[in-house]
Protein backbone atom coordinates (compact mmCIF):
# COMPACT_ATOMS: atom_id res chain seq x y z
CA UNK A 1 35.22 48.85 7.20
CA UNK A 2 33.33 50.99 9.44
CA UNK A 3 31.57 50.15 12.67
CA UNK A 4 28.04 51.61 10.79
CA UNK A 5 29.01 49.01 7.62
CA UNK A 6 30.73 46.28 10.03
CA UNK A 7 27.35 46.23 11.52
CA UNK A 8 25.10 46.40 8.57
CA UNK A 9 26.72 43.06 7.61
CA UNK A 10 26.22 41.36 11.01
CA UNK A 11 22.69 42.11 11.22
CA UNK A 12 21.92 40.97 7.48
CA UNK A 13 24.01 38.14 8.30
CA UNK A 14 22.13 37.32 11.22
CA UNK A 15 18.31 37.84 9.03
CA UNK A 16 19.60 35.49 6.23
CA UNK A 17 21.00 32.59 9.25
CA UNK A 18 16.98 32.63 10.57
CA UNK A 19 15.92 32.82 7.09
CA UNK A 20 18.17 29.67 6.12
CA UNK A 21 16.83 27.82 9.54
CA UNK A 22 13.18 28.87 8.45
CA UNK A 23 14.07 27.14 5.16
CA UNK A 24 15.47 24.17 6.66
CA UNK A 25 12.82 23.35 9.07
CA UNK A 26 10.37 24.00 6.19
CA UNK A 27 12.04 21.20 3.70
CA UNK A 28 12.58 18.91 6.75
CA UNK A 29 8.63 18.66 7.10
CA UNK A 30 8.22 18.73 3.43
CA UNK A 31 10.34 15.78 3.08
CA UNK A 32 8.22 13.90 6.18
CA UNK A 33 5.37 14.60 4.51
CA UNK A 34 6.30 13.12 0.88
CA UNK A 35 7.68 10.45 2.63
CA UNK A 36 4.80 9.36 4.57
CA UNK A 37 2.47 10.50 1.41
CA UNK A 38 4.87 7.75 -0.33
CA UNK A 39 4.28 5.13 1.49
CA UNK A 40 0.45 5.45 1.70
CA UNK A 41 0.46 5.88 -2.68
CA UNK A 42 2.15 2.68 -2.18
CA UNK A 43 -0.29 0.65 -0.05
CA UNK A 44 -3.19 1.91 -2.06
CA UNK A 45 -1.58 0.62 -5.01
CA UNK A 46 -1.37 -2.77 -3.27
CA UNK A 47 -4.43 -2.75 -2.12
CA UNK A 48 -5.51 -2.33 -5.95
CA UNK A 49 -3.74 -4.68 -7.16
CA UNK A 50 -4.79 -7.53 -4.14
CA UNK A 51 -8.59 -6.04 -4.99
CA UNK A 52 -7.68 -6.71 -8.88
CA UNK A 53 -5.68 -10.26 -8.63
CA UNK A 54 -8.76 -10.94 -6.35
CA UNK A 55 -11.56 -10.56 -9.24
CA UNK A 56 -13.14 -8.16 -6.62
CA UNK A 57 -14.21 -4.29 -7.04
CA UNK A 58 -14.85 -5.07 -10.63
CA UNK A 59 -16.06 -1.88 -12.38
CA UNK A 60 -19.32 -2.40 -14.21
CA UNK A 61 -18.62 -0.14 -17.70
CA UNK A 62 -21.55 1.91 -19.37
CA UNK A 63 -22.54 -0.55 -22.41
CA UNK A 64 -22.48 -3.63 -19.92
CA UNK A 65 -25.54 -5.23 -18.66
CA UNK A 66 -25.09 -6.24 -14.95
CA UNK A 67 -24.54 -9.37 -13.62
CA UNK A 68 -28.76 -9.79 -12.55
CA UNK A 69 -29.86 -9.52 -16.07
């Protein structure tokens, strides 16, 4: 190899290193963020189901008369 060619392939080994740390610290925060998103989906769905098991947060449907009448 030549020293032009020898250093052609440093420096685009060196761009695609900072582009694989970009990448990494990019799917490390992606992963936080689904795993906290996680968690939340699941206490909402608790918190429906407590709200359901409860009788409470009822949802009055269209053709039903409300409770007062």
């Amino acid at each position: 190899m030549t020293t032009e060619r020898l250093l052609a392939a440093e420096e685009q080994l060196a761009h695609l290193s900072r582009a694989v740390e970009d990448l990494s610290h990019i799917v490390t925060a992606q992963a936080d963020e689904i795993d906290l998103l996680t968690r939340r989906v699941a206490m909402l769905l608790e918190h429906a189901r407590d709200r359901q098991d409860t009788g409470s947060g009822a949802v009055v449907l269209g053709d039903e008369r409300p409770p007062h009448w």
